[in-house]
PDB file of N, CA and C in Angstrom:
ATOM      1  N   UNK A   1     -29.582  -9.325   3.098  1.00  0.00           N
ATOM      2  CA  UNK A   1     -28.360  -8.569   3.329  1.00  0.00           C
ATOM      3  C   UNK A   1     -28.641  -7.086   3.191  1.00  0.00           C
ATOM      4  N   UNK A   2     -27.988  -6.073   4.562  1.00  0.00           N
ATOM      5  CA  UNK A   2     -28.302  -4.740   4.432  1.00  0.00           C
ATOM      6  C   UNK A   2     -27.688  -4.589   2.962  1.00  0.00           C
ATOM      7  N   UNK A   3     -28.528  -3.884   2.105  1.00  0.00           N
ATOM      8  CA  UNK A   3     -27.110  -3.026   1.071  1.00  0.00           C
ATOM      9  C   UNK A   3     -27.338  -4.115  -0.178  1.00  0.00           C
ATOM     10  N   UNK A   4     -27.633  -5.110  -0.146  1.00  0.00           N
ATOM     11  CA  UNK A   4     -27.623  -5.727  -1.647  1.00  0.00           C
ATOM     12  C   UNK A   4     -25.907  -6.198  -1.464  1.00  0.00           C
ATOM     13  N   UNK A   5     -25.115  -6.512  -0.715  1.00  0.00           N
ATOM     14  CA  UNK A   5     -23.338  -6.547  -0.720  1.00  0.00           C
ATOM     15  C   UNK A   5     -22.873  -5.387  -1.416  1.00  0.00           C
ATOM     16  N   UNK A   6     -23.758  -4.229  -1.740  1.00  0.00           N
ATOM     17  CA  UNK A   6     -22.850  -2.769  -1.694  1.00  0.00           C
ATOM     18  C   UNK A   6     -21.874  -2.611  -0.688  1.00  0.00           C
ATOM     19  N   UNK A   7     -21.208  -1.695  -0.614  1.00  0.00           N
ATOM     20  CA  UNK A   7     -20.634  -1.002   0.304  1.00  0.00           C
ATOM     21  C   UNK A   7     -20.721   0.412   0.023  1.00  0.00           C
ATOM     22  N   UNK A   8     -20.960   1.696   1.404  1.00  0.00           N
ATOM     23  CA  UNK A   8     -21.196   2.366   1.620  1.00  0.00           C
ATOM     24  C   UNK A   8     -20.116   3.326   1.237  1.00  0.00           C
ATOM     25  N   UNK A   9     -20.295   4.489   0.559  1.00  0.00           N
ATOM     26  CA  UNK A   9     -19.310   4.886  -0.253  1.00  0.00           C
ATOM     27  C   UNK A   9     -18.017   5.260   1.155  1.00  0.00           C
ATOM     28  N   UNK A  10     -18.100   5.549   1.969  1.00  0.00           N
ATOM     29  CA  UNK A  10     -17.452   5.388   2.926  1.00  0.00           C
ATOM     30  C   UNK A  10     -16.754   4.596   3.282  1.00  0.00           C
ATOM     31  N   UNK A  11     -17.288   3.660   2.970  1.00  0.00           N
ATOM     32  CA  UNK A  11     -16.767   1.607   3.715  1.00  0.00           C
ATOM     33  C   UNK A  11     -15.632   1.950   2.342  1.00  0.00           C
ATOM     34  N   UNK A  12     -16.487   1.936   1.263  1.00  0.00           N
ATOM     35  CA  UNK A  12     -15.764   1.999   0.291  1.00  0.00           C
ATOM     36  C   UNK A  12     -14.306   2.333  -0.314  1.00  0.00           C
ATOM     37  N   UNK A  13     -14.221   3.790   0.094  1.00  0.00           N
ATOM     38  CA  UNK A  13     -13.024   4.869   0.160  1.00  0.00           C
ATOM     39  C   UNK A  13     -11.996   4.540   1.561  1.00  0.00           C
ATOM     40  N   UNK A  14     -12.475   3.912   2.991  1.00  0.00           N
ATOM     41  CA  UNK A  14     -11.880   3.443   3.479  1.00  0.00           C
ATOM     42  C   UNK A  14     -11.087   2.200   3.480  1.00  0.00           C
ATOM     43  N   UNK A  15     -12.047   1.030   2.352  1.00  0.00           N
ATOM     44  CA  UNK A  15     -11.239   0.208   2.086  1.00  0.00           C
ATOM     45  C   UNK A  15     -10.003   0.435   0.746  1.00  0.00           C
ATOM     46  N   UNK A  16     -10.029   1.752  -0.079  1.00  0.00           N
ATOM     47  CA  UNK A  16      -9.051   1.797  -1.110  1.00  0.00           C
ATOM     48  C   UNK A  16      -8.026   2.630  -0.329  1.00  0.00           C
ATOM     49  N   UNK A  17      -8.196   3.637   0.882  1.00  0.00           N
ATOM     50  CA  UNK A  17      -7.468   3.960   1.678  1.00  0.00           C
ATOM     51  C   UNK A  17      -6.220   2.962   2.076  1.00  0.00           C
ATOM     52  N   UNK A  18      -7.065   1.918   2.374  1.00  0.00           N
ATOM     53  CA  UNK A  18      -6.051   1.023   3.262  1.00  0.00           C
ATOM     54  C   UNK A  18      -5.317   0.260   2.542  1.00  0.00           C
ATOM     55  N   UNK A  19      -5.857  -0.184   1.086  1.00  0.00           N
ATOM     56  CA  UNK A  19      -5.217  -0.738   0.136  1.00  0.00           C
ATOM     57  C   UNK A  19      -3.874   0.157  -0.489  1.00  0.00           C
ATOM     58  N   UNK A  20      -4.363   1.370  -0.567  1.00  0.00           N
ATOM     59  CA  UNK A  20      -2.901   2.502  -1.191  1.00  0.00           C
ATOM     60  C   UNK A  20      -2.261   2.065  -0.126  1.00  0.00           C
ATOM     61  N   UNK A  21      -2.021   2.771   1.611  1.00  0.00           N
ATOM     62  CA  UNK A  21      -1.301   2.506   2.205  1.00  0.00           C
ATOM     63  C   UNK A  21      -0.391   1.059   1.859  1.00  0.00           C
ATOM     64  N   UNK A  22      -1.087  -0.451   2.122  1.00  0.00           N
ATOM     65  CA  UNK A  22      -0.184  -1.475   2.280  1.00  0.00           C
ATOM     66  C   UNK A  22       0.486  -1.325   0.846  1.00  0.00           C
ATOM     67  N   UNK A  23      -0.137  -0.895  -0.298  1.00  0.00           N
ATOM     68  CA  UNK A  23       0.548  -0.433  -1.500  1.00  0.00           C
ATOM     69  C   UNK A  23       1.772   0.004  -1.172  1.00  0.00           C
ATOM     70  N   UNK A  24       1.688   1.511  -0.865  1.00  0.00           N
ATOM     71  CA  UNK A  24       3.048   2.054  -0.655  1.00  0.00           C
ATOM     72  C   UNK A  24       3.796   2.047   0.487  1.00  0.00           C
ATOM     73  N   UNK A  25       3.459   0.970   1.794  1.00  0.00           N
ATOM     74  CA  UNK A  25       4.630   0.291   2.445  1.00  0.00           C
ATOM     75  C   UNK A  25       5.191  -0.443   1.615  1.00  0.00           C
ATOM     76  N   UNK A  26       4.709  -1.381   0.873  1.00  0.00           N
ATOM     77  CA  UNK A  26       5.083  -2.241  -0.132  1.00  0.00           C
ATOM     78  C   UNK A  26       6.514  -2.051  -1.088  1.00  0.00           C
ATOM     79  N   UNK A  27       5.979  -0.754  -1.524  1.00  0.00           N
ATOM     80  CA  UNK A  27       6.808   0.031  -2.489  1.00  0.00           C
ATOM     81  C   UNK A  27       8.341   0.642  -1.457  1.00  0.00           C
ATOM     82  N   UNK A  28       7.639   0.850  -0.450  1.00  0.00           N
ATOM     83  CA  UNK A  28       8.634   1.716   0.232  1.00  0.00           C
ATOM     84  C   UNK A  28       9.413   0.235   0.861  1.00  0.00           C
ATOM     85  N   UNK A  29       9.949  -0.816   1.247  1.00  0.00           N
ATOM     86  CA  UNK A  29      10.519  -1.812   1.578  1.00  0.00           C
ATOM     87  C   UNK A  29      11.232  -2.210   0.243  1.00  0.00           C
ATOM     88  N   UNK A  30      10.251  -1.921  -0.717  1.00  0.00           N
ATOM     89  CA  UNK A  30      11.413  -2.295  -2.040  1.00  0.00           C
ATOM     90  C   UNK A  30      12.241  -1.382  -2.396  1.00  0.00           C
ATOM     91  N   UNK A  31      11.960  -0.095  -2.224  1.00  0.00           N
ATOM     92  CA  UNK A  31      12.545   0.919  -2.569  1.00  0.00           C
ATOM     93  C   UNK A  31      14.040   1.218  -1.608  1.00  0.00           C
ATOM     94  N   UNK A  32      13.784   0.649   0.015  1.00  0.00           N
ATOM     95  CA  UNK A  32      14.881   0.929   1.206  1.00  0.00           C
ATOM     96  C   UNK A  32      16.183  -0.559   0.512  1.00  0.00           C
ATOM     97  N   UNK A  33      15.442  -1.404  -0.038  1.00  0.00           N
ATOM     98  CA  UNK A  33      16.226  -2.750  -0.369  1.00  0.00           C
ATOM     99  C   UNK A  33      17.430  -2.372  -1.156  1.00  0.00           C
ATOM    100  N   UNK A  34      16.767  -1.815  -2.178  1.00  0.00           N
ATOM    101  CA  UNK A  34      17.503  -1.300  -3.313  1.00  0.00           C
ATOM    102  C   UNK A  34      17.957  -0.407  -3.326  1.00  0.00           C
ATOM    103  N   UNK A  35      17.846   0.702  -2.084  1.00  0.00           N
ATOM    104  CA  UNK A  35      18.810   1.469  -1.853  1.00  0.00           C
ATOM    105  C   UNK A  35      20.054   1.396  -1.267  1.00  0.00           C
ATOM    106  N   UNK A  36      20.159   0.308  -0.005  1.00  0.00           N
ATOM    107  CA  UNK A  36      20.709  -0.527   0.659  1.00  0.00           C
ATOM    108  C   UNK A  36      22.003  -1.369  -0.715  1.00  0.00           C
ATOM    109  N   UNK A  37      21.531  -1.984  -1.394  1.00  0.00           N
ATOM    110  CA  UNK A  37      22.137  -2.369  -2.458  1.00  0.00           C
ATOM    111  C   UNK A  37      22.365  -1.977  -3.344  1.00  0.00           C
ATOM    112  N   UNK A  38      22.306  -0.695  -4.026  1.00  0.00           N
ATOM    113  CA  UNK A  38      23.281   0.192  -4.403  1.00  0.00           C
ATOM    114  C   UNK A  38      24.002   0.921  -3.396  1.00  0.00           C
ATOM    115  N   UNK A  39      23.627   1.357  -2.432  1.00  0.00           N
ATOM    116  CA  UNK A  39      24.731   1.868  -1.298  1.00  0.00           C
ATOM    117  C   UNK A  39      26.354   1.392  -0.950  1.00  0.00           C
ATOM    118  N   UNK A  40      25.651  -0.265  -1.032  1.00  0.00           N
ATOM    119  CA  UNK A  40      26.988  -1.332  -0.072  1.00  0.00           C
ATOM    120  C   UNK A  40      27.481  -1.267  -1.517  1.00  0.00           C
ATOM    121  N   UNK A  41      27.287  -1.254  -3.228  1.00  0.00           N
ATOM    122  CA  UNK A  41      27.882  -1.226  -3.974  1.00  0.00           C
ATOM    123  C   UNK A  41      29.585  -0.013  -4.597  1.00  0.00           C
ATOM    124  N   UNK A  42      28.487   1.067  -4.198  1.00  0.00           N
ATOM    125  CA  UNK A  42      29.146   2.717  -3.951  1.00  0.00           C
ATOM    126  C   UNK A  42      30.402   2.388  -3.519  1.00  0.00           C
ATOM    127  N   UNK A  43      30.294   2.203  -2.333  1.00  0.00           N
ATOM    128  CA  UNK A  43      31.501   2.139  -1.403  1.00  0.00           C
ATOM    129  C   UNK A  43      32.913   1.632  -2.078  1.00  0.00           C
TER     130      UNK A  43
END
């Protein structure tokens, strides 16, 4: 195996890249939910 199953600090930082992102879609769908439901409460 090239690399010993390293990854290239590149590969690397691109895969924690992509992990924050689905992170904070994540966050951000919980965050629109619960805004949504305190909203319809307000009223």
């Amino acid at each position: 195996f090239p690399g010993s199953g390293q990854l290239k600090s590149e590969d690397k930082a691109m895969r924690d890249l992509q992990k924050r992102i689905r992170d904070l879609e994540e966050e951000n769908e919980i965050l629109k939910k619960a805004m949504h439901y305190f909203a319809k409460d307000w009223r």
